[in-house]
Protein backbone atom coordinates (compact mmCIF):
# COMPACT_ATOMS: atom_id res chain seq x y z
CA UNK A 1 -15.47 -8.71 -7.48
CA UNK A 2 -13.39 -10.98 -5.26
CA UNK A 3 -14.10 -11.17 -1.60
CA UNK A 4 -10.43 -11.39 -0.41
CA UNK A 5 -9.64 -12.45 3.28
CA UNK A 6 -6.83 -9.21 4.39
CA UNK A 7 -4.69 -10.41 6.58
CA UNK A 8 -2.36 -9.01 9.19
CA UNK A 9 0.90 -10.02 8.70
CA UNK A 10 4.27 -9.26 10.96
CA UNK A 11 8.06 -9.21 10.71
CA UNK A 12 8.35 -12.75 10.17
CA UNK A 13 6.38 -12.34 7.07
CA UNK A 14 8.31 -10.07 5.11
CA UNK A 15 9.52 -13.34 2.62
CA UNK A 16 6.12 -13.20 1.66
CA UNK A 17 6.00 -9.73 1.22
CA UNK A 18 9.42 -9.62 -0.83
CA UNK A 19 8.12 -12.53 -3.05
CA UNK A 20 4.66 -10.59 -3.49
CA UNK A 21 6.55 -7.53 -4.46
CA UNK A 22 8.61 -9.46 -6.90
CA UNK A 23 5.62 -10.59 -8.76
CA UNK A 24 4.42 -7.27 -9.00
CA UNK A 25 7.67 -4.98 -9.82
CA UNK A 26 10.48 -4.45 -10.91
CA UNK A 27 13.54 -4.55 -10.42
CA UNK A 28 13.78 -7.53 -7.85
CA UNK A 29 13.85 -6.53 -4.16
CA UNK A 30 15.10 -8.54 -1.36
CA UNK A 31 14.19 -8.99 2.47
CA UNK A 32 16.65 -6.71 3.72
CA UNK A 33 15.40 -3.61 1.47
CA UNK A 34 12.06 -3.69 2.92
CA UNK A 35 13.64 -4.30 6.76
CA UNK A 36 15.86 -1.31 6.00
CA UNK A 37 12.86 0.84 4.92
CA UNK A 38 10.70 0.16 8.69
CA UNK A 39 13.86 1.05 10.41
CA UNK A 40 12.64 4.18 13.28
CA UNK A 41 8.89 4.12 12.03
CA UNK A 42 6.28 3.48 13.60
CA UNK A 43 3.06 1.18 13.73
CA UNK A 44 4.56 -0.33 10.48
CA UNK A 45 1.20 -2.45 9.31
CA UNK A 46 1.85 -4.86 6.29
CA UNK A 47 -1.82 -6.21 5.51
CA UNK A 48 -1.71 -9.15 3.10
CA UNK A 49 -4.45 -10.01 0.19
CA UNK A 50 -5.79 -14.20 0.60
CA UNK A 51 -7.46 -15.73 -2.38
CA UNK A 52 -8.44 -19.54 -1.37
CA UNK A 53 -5.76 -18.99 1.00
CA UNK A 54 -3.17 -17.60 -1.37
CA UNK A 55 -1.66 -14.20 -1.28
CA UNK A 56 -1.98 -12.06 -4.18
CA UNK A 57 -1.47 -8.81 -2.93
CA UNK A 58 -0.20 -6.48 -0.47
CA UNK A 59 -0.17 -2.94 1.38
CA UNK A 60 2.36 -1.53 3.68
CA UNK A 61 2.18 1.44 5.52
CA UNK A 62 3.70 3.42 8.52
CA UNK A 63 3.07 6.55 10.97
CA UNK A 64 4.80 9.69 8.64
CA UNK A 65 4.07 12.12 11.21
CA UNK A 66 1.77 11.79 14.39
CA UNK A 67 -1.50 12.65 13.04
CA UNK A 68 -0.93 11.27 9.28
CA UNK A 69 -0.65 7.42 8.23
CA UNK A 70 1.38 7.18 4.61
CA UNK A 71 0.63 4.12 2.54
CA UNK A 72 3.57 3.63 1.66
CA UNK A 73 3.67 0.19 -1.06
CA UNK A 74 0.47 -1.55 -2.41
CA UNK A 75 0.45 -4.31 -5.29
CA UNK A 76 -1.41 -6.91 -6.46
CA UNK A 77 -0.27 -9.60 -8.64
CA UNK A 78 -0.93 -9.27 -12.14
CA UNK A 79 -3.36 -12.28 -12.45
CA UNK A 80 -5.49 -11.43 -9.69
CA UNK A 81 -6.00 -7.08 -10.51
CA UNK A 82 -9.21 -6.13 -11.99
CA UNK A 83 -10.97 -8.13 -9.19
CA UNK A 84 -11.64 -5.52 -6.48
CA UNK A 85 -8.36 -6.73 -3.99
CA UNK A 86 -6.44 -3.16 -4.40
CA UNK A 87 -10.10 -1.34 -3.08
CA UNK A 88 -9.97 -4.09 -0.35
CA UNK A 89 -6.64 -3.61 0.93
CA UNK A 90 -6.76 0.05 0.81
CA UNK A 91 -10.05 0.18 2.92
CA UNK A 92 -8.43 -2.65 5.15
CA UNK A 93 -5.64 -0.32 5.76
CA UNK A 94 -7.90 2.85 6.09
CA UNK A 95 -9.55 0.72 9.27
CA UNK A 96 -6.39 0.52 11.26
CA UNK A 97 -5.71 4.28 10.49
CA UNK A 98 -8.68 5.10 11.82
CA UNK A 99 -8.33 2.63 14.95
CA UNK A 100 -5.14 4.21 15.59
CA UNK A 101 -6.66 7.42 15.80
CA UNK A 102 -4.58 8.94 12.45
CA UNK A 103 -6.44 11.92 11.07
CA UNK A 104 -5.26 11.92 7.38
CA UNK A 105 -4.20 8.96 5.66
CA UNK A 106 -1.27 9.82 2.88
CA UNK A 107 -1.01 7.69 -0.66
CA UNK A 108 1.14 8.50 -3.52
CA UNK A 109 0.98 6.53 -6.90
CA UNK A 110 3.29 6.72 -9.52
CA UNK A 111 1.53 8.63 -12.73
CA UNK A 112 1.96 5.89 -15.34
CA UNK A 113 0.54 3.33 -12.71
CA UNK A 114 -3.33 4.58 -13.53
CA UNK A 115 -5.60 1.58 -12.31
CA UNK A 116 -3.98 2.77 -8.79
CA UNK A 117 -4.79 6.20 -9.30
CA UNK A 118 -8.16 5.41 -10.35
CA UNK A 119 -8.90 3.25 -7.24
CA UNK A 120 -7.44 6.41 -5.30
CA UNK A 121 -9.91 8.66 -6.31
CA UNK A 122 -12.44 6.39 -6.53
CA UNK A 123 -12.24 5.69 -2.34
CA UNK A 124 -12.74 9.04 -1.83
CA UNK A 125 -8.86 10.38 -1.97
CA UNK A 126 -8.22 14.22 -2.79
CA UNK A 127 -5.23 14.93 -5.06
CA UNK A 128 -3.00 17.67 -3.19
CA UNK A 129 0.43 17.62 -5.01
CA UNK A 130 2.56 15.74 -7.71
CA UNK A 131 6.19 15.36 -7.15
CA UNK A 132 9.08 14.24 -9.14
CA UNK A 133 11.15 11.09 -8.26
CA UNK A 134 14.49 10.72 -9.16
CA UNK A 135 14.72 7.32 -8.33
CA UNK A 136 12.39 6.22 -10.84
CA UNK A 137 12.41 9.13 -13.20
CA UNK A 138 8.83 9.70 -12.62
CA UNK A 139 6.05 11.81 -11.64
CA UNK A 140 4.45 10.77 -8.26
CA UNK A 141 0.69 12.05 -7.30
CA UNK A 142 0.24 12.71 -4.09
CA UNK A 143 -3.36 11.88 -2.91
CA UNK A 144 -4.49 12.26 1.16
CA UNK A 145 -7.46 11.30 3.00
CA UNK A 146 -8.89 12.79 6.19
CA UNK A 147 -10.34 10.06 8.27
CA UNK A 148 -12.40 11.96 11.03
């Protein structure tokens, strides 16, 4: 297992971010989609993933209603998974959840995208719901946390 430094990162980051995200899906996103997407939320976090000081993953989340935190985009790049980083990340961004005083912390994973659903229920996430996306074609599970 890696021991990944997580990182807080801020709006001046998001080229990082966008290049992460590149490396992980597809198709290509640019800066302004991911500025367009924190538009009116609130305590956006983007925490990023360090291995000898290079980032090879990600996790952004944002407030979805007052008492639940949504994680909203997590990746890691595809020559640095099976090392423990998505558990890191996830737990990183569980911690400022719980500092902010959020009492459920929302995930949703695409179905075909099962290492992520594995890590889900393996930190302790309950599945509540599966939705269909139209944007992707897909089925979505919806897994949530309570934090207190």
């Amino acid at each position: 297992m890696a021991d990944a430094r997580i990182i807080a990162v801020g709006p001046g980051e998001i080229g990082m971010i966008t290049e992460l995200y590149n490396r992980v899906f597809s198709p290509r996103k640019d800066e302004e989609f991911f500025r367009r997407r924190f538009q009116g939320r609130h305590n956006v976090s983007m925490l990023v993933a360090l291995l000898d000081d290079i980032p090879v993953g990600f996790i952004i989340g944002f407030e979805l209603m007052p008492s639940t935190y949504f994680c909203w985009l997590a990746g890691v790049a595809p020559d640095s998974r099976r090392m423990g980083i998505a558990t890191q990340l996830m737990q990183a961004q569980q911690a400022l959840a719980m500092e902010h005083n959020y009492n459920l912390l929302r995930f949703e994973c695409q179905n075909q995208h099962r290492p992520m659903l594995h890590v889900a229920i393996t930190e302790g996430y309950d599945l509540v719901g599966i939705r269909w996306d139209t944007t992707t074609a897909a089925n979505v599970v919806i897994f949530e946390k309570e934090l207190r």
